[in-house]
Structure formats: structure tokens, C-alpha cells
N, C-alpha and C. Protein backbone atom coordinates (compact mmCIF):
# COMPACT_ATOMS: atom_id res chain seq x y z
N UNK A 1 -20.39 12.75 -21.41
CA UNK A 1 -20.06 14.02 -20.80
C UNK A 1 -19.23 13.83 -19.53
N UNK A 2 -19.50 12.67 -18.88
CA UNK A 2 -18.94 12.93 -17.48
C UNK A 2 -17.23 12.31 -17.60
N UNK A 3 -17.06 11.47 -18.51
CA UNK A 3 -15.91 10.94 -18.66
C UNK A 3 -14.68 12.45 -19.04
N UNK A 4 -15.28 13.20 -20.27
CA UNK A 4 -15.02 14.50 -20.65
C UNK A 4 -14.72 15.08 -19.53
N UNK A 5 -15.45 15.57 -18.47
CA UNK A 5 -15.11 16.00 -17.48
C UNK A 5 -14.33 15.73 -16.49
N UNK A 6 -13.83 14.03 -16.27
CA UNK A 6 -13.14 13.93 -15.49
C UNK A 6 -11.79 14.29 -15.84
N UNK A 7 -11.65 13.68 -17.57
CA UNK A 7 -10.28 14.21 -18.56
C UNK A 7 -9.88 15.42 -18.29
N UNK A 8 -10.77 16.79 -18.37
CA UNK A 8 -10.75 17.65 -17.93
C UNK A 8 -9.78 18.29 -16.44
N UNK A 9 -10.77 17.57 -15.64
CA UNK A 9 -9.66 17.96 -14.42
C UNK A 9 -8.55 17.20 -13.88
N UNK A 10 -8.81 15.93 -14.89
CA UNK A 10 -6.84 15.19 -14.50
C UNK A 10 -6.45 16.39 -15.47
N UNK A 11 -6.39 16.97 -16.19
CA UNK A 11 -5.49 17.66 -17.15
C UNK A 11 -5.22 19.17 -16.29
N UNK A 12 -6.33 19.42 -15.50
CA UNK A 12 -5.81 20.55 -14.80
C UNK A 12 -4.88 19.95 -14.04
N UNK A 13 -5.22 19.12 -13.19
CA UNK A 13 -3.93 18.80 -11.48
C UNK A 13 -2.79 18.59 -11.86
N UNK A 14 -2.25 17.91 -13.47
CA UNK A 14 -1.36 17.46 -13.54
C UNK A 14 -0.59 18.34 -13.93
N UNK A 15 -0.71 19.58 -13.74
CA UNK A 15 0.21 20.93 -13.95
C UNK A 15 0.31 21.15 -12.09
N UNK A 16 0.07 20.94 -11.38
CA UNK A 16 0.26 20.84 -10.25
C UNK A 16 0.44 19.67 -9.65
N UNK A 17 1.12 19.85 -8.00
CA UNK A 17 1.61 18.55 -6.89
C UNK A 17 0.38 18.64 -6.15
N UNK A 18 0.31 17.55 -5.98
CA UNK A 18 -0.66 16.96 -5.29
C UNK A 18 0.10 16.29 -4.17
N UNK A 19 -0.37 16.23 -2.73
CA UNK A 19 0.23 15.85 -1.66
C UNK A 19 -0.89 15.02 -0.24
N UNK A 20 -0.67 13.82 -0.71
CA UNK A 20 -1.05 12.62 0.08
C UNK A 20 -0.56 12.90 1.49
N UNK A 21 -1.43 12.72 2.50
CA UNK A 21 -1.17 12.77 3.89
C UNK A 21 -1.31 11.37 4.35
N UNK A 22 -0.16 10.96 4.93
CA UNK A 22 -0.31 9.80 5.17
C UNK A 22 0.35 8.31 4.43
N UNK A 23 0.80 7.30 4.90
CA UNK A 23 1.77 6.58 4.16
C UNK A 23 1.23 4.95 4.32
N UNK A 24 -0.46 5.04 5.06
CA UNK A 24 -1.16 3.99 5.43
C UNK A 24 -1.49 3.21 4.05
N UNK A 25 -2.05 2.02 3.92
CA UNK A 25 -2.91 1.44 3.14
C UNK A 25 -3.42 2.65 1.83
N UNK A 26 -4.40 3.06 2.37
CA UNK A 26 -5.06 3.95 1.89
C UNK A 26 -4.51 5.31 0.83
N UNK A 27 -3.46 5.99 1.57
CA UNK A 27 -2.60 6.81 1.00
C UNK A 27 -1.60 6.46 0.11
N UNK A 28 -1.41 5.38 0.30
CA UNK A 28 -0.47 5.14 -0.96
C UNK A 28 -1.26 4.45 -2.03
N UNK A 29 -2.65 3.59 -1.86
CA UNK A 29 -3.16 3.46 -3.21
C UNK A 29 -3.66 4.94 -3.68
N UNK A 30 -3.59 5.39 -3.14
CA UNK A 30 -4.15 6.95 -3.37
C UNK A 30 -2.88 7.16 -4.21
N UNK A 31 -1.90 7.26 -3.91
CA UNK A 31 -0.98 7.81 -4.40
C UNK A 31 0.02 7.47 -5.54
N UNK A 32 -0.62 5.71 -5.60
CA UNK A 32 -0.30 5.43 -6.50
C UNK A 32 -1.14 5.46 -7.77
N UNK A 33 -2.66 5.30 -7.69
CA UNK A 33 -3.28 5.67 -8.51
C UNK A 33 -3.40 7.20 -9.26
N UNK A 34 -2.86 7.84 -8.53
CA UNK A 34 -2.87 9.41 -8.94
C UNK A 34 -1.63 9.43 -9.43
N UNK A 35 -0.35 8.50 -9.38
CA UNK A 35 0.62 8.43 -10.58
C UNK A 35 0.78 7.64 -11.75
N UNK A 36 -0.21 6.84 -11.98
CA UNK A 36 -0.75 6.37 -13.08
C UNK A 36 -2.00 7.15 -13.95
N UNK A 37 -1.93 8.45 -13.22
CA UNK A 37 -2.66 9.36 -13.95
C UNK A 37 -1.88 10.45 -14.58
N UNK A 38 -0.07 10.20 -14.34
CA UNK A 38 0.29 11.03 -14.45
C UNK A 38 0.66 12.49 -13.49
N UNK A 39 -0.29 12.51 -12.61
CA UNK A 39 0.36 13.26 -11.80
C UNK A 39 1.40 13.68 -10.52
N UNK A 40 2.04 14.79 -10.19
CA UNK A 40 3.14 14.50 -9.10
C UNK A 40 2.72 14.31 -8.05
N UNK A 41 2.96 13.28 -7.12
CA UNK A 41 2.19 13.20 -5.99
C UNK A 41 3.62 13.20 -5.31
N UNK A 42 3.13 13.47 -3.27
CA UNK A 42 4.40 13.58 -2.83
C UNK A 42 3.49 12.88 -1.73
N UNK A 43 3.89 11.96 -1.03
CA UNK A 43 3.16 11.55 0.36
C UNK A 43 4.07 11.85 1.27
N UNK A 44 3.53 12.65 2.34
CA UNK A 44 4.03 12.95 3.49
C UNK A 44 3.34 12.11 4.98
N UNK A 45 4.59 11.18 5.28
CA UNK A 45 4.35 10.30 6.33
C UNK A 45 4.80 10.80 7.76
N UNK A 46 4.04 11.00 8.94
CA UNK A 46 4.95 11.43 9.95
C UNK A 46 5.41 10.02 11.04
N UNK A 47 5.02 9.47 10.57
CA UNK A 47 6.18 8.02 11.32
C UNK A 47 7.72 7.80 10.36
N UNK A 48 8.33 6.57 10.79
CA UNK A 48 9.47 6.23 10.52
C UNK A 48 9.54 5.23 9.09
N UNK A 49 8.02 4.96 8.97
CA UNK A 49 7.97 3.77 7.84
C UNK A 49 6.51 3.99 7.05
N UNK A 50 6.50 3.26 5.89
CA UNK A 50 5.05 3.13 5.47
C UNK A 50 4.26 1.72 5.65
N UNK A 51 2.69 2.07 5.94
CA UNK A 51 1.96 1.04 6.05
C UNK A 51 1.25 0.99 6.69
N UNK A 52 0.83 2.01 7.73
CA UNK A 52 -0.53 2.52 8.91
C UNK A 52 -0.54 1.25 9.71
N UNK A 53 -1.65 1.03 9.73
CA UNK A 53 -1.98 -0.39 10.29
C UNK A 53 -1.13 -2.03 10.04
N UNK A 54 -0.62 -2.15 8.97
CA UNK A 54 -0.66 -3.00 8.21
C UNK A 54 1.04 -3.26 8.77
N UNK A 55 1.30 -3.84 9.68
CA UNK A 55 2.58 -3.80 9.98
C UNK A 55 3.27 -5.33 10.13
N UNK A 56 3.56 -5.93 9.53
CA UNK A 56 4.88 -7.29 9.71
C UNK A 56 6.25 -7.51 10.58
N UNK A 57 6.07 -7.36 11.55
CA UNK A 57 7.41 -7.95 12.14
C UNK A 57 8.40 -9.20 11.79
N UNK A 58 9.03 -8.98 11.26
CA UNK A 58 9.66 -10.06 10.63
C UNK A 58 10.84 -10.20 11.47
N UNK A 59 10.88 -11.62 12.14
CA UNK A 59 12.22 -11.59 13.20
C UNK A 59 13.30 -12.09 12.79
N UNK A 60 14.63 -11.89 13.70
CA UNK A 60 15.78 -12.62 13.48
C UNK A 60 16.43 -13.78 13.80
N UNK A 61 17.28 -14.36 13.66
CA UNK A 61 18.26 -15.83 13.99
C UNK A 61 19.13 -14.89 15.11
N UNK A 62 19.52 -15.82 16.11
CA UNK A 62 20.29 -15.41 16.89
C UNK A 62 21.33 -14.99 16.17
N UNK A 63 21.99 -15.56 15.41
CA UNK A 63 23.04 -14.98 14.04
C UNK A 63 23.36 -13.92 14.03
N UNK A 64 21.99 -13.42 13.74
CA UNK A 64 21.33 -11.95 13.12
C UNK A 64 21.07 -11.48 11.91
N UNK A 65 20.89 -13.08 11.08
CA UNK A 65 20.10 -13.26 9.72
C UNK A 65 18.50 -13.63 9.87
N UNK A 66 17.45 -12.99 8.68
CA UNK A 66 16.54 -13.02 8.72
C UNK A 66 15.82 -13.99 9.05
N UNK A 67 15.05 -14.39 9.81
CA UNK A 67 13.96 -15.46 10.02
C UNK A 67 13.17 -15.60 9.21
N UNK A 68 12.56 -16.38 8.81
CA UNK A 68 11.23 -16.74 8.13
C UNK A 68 10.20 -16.78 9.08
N UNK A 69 10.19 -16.61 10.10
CA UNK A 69 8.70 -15.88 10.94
C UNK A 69 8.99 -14.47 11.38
N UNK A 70 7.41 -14.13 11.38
CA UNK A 70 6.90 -13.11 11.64
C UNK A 70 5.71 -12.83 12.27
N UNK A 71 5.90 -11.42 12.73
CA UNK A 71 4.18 -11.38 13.21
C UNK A 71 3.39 -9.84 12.73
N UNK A 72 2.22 -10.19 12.98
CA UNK A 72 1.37 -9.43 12.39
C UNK A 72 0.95 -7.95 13.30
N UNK A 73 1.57 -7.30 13.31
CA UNK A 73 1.35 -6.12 14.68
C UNK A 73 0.27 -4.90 14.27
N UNK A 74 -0.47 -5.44 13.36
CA UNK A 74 -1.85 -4.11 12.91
C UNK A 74 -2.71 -5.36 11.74
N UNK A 75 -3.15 -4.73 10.70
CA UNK A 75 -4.36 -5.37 10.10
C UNK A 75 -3.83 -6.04 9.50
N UNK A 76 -4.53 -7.77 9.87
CA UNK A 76 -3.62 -8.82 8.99
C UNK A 76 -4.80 -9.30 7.96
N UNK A 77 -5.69 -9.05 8.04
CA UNK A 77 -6.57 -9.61 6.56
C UNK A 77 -7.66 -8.19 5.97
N UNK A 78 -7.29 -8.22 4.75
CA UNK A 78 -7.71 -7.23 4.18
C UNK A 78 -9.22 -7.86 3.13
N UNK A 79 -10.51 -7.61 3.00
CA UNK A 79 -11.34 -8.12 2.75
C UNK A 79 -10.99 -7.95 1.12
N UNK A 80 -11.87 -9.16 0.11
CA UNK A 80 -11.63 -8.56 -1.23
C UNK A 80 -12.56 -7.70 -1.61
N UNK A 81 -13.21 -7.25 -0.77
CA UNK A 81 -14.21 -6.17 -1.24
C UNK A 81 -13.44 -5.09 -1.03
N UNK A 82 -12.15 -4.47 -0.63
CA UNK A 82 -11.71 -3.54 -0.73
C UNK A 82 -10.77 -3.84 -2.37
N UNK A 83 -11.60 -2.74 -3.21
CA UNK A 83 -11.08 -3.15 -4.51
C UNK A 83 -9.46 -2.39 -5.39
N UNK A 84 -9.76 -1.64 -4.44
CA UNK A 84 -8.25 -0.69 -4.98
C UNK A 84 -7.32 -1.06 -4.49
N UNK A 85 -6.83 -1.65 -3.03
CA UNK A 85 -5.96 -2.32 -2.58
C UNK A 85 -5.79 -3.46 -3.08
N UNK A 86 -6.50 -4.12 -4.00
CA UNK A 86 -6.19 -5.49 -4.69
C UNK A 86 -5.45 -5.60 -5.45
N UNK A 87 -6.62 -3.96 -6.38
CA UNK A 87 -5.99 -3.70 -7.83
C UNK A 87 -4.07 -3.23 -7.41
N UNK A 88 -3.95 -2.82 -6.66
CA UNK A 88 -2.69 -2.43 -6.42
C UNK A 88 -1.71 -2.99 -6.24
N UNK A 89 -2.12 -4.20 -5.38
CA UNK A 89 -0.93 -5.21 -5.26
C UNK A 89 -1.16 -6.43 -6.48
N UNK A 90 -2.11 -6.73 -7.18
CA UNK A 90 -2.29 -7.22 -8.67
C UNK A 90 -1.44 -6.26 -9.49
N UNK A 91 -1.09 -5.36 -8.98
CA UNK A 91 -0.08 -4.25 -10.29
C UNK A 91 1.35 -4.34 -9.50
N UNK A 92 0.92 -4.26 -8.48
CA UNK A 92 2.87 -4.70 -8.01
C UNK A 92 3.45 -5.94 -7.30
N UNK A 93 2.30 -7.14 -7.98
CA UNK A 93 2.59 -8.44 -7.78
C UNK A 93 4.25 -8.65 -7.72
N UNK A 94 5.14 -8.48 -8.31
CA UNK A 94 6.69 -8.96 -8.21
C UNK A 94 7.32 -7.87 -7.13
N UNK A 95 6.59 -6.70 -6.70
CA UNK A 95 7.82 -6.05 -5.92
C UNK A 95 6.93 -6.10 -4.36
N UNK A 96 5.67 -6.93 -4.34
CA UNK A 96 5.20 -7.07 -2.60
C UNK A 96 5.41 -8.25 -2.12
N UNK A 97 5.71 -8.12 -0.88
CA UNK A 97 5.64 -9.48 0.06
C UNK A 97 4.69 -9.40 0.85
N UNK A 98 3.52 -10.72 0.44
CA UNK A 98 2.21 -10.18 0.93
C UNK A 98 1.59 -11.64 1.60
N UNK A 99 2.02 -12.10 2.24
CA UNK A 99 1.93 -13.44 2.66
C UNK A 99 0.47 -14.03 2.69
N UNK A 100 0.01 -14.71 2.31
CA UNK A 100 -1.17 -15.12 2.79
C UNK A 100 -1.43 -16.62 3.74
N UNK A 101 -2.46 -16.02 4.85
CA UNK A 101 -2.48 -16.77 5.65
C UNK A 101 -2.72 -18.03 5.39
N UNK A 102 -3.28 -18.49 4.15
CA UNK A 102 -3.79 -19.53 3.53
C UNK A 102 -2.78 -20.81 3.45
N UNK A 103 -1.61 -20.08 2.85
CA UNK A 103 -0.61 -20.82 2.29
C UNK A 103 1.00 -20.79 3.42
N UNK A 104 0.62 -20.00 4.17
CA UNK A 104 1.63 -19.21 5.35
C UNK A 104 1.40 -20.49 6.53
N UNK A 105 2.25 -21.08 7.11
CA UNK A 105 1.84 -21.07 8.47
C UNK A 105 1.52 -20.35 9.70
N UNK A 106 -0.02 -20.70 10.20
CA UNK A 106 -0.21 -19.53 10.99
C UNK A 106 -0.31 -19.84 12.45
N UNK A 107 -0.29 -18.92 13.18
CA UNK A 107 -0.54 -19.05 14.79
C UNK A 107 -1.06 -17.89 15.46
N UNK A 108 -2.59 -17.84 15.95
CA UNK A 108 -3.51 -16.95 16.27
C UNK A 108 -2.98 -17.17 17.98
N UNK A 109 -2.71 -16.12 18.94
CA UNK A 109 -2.64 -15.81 20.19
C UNK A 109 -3.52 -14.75 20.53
């Protein structure tokens, strides 16, 4: 019954937009999971970029070609007990750059 029911109301929303607040972590697995359901989602971000917390500074060469360092300016380790953010970047393994500290060289200040 309850599965029935959830079928149910994806089949209602997806005649309607649905609108994500927010462009953090959170809001966009939101938002991406609610388009693998098929429905229109629109996220509305009021900063300049997406990613809340989760921010990479990635610097330059005096040049003014990309560096290969960076720094971490909001949340740099995400636990694996957060399971939807996993599942998410396990689904967009080829289009994230998601460094891990493991394999990264790191430097804690």
C-alpha cells in the first residue's frame, strides 16, 4: 500500500514545478533526485554560485593558468553516513571534481 501511495503522489507533482530553495549540498540532491523522478524542478539560488558550504578555491599561476592547488573555504569532509550525497556523486562520478583528502595532498592551518 504505501509504495502505491507514494506512486500516487509522484504522479500528482509531476504535472506541476516544484521549486528548490537553495543551491547548497542539500538542495541540489534534492533537486536532483526529484528529476530522476521525473519532475520539473527549478532551484533558486540567491548567491553567485552553487554549493552552500562546500566551497573550493582553486588558485592561479602567475600566468593566469590554473593551479593545481586549492583551498577548502566551507565543509571539506562530508561523512559516509550522509547517504544521498554519495548516492549523487556515485551517479555523477565523470562530471564531479571531488578531491579526496586521502589521495590529495593536504595542508591543515
Amino acid at each position: 500500500m504505501e509504495k502505491k501511495l507514494s506512486q500516487t503522489c509522484i504522479s500528482k507533482v509531476k504535472s506541476k514545478k516544484v521549486a528548490v530553495i537553495g543551491a547548497g549540498v542539500g538542495g541540489m540532491c534534492a533537486a536532483y533526485e526529484l528529476k530522476k523522478c521525473g519532475i520539473d524542478v527549478e532551484v533558486i539560488e540567491a548567491g553567485n554560485r552553487i554549493g552552500g558550504r562546500c566551497w573550493s578555491k582553486r588558485f592561479t599561476n602567475r600566468d593566469g593558468s590554473l593551479s593545481d592547488v586549492f583551498a577548502e573555504l566551507g565543509a571539506m569532509r562530508i561523512p559516509l553516513s550522509q547517504k544521498t550525497f554519495w548516492s549523487c556523486v556515485n551517479d555523477l562520478k565523470s562530471a564531479l571534481s571531488f578531491p579526496d583528502p586521502g589521495t590529495v595532498r593536504t595542508k591543515f592551518f
